[in-house]
N, C-alpha and C. Protein backbone atom coordinates (compact mmCIF):
# COMPACT_ATOMS: atom_id res chain seq x y z
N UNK A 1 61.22 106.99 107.23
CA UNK A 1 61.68 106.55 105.93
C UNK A 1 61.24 107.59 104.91
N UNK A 2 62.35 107.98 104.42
CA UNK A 2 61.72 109.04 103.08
C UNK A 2 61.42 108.67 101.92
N UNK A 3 60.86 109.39 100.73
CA UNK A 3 60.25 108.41 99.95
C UNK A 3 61.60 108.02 98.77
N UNK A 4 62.39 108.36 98.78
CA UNK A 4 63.82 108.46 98.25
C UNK A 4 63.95 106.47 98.74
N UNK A 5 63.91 106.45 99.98
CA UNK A 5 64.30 104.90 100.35
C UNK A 5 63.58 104.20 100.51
N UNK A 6 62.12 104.46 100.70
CA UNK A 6 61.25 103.61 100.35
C UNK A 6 61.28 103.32 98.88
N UNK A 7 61.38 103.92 98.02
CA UNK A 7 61.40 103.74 96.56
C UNK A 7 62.50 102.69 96.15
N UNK A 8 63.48 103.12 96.86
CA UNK A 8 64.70 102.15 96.85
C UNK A 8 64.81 100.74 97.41
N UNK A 9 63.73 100.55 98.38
CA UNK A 9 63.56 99.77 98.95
C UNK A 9 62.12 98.65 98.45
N UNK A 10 61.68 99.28 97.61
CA UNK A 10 61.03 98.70 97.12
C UNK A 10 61.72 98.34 95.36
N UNK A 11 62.50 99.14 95.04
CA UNK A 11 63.35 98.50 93.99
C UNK A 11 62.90 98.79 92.64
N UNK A 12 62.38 100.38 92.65
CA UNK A 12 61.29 100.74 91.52
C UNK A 12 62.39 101.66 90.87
N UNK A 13 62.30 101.69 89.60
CA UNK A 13 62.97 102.95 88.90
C UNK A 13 62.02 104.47 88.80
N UNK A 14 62.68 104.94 87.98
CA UNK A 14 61.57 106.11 87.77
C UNK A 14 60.46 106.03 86.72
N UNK A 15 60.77 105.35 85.97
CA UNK A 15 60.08 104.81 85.07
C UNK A 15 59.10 104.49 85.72
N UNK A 16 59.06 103.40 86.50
CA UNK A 16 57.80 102.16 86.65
C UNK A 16 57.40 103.25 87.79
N UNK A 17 57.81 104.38 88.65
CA UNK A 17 57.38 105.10 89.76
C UNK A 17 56.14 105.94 88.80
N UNK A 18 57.11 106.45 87.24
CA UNK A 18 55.82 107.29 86.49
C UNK A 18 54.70 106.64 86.16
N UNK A 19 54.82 105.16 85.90
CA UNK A 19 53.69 104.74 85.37
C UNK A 19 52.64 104.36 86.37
N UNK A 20 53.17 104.18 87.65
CA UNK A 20 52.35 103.52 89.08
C UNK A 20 51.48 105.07 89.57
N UNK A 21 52.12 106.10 89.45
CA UNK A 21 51.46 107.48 89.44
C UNK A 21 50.39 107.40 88.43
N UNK A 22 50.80 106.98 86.99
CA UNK A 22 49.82 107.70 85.68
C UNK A 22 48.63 106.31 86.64
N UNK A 23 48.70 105.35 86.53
CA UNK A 23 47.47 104.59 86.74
C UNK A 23 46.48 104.99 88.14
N UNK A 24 47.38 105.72 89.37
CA UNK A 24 46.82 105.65 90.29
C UNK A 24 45.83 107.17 89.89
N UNK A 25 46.14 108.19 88.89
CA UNK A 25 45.72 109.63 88.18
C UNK A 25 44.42 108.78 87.48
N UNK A 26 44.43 107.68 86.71
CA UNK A 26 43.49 107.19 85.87
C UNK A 26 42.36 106.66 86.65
N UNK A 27 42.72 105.86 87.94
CA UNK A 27 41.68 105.01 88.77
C UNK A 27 41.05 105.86 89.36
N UNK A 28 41.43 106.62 90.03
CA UNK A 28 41.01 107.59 90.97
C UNK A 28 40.67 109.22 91.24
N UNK A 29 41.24 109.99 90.12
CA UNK A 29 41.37 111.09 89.10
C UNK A 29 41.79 112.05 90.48
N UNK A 30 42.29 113.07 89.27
CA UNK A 30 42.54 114.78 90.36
C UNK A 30 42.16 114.73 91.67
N UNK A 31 40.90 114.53 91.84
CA UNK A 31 40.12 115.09 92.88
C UNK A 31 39.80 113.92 94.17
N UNK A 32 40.19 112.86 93.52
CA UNK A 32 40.42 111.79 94.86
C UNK A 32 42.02 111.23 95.09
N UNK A 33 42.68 112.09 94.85
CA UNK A 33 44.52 111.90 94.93
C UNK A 33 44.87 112.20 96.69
N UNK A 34 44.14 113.33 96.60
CA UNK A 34 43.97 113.97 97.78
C UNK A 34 43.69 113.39 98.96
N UNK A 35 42.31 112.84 98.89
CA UNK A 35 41.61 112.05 99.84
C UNK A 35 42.48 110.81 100.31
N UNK A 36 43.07 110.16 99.03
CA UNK A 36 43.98 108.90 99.04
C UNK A 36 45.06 109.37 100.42
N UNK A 37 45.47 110.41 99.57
CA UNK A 37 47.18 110.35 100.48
C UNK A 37 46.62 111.07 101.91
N UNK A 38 45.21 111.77 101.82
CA UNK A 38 45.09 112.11 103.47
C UNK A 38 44.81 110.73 104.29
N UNK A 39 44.38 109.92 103.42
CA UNK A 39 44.29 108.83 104.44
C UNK A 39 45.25 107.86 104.78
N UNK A 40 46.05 108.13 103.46
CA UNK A 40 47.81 107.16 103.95
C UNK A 40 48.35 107.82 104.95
N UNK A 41 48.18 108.78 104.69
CA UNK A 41 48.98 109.88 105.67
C UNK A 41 48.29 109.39 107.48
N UNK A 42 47.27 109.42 107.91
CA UNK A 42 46.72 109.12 108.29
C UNK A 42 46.60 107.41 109.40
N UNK A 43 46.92 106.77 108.16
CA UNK A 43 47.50 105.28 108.58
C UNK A 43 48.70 105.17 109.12
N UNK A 44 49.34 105.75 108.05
CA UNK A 44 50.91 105.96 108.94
C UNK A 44 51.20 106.53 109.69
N UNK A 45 50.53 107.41 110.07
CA UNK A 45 50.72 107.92 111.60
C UNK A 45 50.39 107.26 112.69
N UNK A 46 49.46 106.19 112.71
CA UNK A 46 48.81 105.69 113.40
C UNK A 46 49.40 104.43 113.62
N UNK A 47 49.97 104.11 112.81
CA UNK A 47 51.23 102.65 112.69
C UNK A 47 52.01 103.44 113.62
N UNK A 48 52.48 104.57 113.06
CA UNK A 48 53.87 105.10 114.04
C UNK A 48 53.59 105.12 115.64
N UNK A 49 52.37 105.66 115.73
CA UNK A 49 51.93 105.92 117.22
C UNK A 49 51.42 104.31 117.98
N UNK A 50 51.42 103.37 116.80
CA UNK A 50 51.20 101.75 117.73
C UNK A 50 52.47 101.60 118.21
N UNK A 51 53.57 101.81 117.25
CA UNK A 51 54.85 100.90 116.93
C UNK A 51 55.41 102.07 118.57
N UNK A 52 55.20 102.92 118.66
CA UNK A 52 56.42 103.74 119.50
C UNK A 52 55.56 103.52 120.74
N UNK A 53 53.92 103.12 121.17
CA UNK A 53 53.29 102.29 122.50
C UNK A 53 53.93 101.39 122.62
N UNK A 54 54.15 100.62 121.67
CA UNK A 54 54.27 99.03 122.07
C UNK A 54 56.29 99.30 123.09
N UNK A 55 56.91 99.55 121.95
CA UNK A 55 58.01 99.99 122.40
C UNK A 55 58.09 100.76 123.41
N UNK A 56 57.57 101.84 123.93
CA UNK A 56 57.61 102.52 125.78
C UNK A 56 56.71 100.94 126.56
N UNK A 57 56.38 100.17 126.20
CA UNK A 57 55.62 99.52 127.02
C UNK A 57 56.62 98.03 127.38
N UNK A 58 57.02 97.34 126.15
CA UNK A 58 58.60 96.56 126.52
C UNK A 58 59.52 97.65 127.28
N UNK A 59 59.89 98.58 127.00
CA UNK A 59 61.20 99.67 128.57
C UNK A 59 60.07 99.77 129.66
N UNK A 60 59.36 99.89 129.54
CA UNK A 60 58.56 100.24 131.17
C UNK A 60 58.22 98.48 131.79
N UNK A 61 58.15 97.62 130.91
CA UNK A 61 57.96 96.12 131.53
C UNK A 61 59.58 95.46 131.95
N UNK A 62 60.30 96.01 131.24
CA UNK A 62 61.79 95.61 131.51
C UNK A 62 62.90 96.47 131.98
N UNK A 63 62.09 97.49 132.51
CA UNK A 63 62.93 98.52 133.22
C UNK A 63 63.39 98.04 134.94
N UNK A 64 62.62 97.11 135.18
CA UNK A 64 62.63 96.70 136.66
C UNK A 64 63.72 95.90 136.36
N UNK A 65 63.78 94.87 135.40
CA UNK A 65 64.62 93.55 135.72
C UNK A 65 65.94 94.25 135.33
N UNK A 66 66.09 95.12 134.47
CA UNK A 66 67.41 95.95 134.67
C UNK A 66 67.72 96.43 135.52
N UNK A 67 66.98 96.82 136.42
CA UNK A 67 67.54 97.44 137.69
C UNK A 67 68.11 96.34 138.52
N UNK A 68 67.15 95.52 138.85
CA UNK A 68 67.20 94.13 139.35
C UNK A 68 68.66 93.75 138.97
N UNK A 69 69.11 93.40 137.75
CA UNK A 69 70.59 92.60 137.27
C UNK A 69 71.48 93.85 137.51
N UNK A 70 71.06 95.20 137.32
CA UNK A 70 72.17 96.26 137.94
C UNK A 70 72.86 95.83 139.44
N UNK A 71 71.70 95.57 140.47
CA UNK A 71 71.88 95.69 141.51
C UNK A 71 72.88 94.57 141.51
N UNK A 72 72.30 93.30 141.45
CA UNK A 72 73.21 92.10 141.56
C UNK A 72 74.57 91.95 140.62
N UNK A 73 74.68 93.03 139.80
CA UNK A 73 76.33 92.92 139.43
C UNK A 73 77.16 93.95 140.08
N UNK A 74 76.35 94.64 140.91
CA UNK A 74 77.04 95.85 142.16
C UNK A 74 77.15 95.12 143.02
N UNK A 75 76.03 94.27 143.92
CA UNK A 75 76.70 93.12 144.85
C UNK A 75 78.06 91.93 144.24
N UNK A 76 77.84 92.08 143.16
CA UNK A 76 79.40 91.13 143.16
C UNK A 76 80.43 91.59 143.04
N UNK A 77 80.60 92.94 142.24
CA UNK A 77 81.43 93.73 142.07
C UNK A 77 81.94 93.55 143.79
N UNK A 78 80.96 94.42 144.46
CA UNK A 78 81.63 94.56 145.82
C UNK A 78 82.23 93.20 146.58
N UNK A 79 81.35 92.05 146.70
CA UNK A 79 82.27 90.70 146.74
C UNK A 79 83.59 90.15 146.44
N UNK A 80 83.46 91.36 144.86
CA UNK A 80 85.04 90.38 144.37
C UNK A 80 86.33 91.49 145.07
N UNK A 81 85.64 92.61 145.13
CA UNK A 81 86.76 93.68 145.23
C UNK A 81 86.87 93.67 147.41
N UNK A 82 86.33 92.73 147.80
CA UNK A 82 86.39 92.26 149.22
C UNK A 82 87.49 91.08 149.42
N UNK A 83 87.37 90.29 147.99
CA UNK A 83 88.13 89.15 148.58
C UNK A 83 89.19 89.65 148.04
């Protein structure tokens, strides 16, 4: 997600984007902006790398029973194209 659609997706103008910047410049100043976004940065990578385990781990748990229902619509196939 880029920040173009996250922005959009959260439903912010530019306006309220400048003022959510000026306060986060006031709380936290210059020199901890940095630290902030190394650690968002950081989180979100780490979301990304749960979210894309979990997902290889549902295809590798349900990769069998697809094979499984492959096979048995090749045995009927061949059944129907017998009778």
């Amino acid at each position: 997600m880029t920040f173009n659609q996250f922005i959009l997706f959260l439903n912010l103008g530019g306006g309220e984007v400048i003022i959510i910047l000026f306060v986060i410049l006031l709380l936290f100043g210059g020199k901890g902006i940095p630290s902030i976004a190394k650690t968002l940065g950081k989180g979100i990578r780490e979301f990304k790398d749960a979210t894309s385990g979990i997902q290889k781990d549902i295809q590798n748990s349900t990769g069998g029973i697809t094979e499984q229902v492959n096979e048995h619509i090749q045995e009927i196939k061949k059944e129907i194209e017998k009778e």
